[in-house]
Protein backbone atom coordinates (compact mmCIF):
# COMPACT_ATOMS: atom_id res chain seq x y z
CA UNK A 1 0.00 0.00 0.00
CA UNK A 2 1.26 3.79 -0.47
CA UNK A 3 0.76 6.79 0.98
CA UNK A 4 1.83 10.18 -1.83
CA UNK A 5 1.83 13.78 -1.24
CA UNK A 6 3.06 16.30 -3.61
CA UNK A 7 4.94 18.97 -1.93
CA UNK A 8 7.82 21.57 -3.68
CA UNK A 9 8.37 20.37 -7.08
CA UNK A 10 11.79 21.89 -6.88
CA UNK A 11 12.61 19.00 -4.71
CA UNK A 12 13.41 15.33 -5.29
CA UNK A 13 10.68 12.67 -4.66
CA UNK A 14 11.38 11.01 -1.13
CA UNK A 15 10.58 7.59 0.34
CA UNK A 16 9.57 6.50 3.57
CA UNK A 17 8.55 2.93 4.43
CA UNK A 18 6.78 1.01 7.28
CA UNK A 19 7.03 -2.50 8.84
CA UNK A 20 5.05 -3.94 11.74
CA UNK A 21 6.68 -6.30 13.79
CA UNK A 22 3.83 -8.88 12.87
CA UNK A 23 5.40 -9.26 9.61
CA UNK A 24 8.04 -11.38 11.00
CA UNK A 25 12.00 -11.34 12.49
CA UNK A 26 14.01 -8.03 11.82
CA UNK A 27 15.50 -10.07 9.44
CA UNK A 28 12.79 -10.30 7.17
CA UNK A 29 11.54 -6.59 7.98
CA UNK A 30 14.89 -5.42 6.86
CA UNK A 31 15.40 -7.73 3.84
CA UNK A 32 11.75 -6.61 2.56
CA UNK A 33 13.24 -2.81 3.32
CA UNK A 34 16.30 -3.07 1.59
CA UNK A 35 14.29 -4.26 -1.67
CA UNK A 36 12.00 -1.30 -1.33
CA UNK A 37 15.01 0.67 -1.27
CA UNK A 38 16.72 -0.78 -4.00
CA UNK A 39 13.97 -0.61 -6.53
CA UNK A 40 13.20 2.91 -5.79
CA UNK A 41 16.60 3.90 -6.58
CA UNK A 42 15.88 2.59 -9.98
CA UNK A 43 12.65 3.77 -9.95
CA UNK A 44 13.30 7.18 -8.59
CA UNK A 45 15.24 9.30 -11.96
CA UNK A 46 11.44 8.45 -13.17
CA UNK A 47 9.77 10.23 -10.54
CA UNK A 48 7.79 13.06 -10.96
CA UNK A 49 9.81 15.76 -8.25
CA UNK A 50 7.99 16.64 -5.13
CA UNK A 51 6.75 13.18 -4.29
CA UNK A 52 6.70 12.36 -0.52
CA UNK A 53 5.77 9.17 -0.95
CA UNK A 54 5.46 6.47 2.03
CA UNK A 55 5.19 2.51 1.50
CA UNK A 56 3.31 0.46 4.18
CA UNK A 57 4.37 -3.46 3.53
CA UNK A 58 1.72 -6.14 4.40
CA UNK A 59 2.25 -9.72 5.25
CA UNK A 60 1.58 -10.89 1.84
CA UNK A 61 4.92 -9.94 0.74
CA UNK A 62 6.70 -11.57 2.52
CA UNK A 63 7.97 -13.95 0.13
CA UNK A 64 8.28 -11.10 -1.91
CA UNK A 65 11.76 -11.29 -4.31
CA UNK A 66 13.75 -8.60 -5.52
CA UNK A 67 12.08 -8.43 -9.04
CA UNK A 68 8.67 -9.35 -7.56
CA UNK A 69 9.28 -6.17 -5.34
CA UNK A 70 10.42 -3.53 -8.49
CA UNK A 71 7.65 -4.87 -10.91
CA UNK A 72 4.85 -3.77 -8.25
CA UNK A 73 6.31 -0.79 -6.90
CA UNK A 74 6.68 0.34 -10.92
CA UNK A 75 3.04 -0.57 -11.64
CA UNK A 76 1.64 1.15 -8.15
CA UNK A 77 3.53 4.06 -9.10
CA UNK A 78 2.02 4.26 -12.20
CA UNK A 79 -1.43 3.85 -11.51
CA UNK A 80 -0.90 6.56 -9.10
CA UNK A 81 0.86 8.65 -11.61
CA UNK A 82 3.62 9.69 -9.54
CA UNK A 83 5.88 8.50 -13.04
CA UNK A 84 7.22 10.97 -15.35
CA UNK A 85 6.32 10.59 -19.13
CA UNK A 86 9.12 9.97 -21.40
CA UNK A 87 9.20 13.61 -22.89
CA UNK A 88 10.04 15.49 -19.55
């Protein structure tokens, strides 16, 4: 699920992310985190600017892999249209 608020466009989009405890051990909170963060690196040149932009993980991805985790953060982004088009 995410959470997006535009704020100053002059600024780049951010990322925040949340993970309850009943999603399992820190390990698995913080291997689902560092996926989140990886594929909004790649994600983020793409971004429109001004995006605050916060992630809240449920249970159901927890067997989430690393391309499993990009492909749905691209296609939530999009469907929120927080993604540049090509021409900008």
């Amino acid at each position: 699920m995410i959470f997006y608020l535009f704020g100053e466009e002059n600024k780049p989009a951010r990322l925040g992310i949340t993970v309850t405890k009943s999603f399992g051990t820190a390990v698995r909170r913080n291997r689902i985190k560092r996926y989140i963060r990886e594929s909004f690196r790649h994600i983020h040149p793409h971004l429109k600017s001004g995006a605050d932009i916060v992630i809240n993980v449920h249970r159901l991805a927890d067997d989430f892999t690393q391309k499993q985790v990009f492909d749905t953060l691209s296609s939530l982004f999009l469907k929120a249209g927080l993604t540049r088009a090509e021409t900008d």
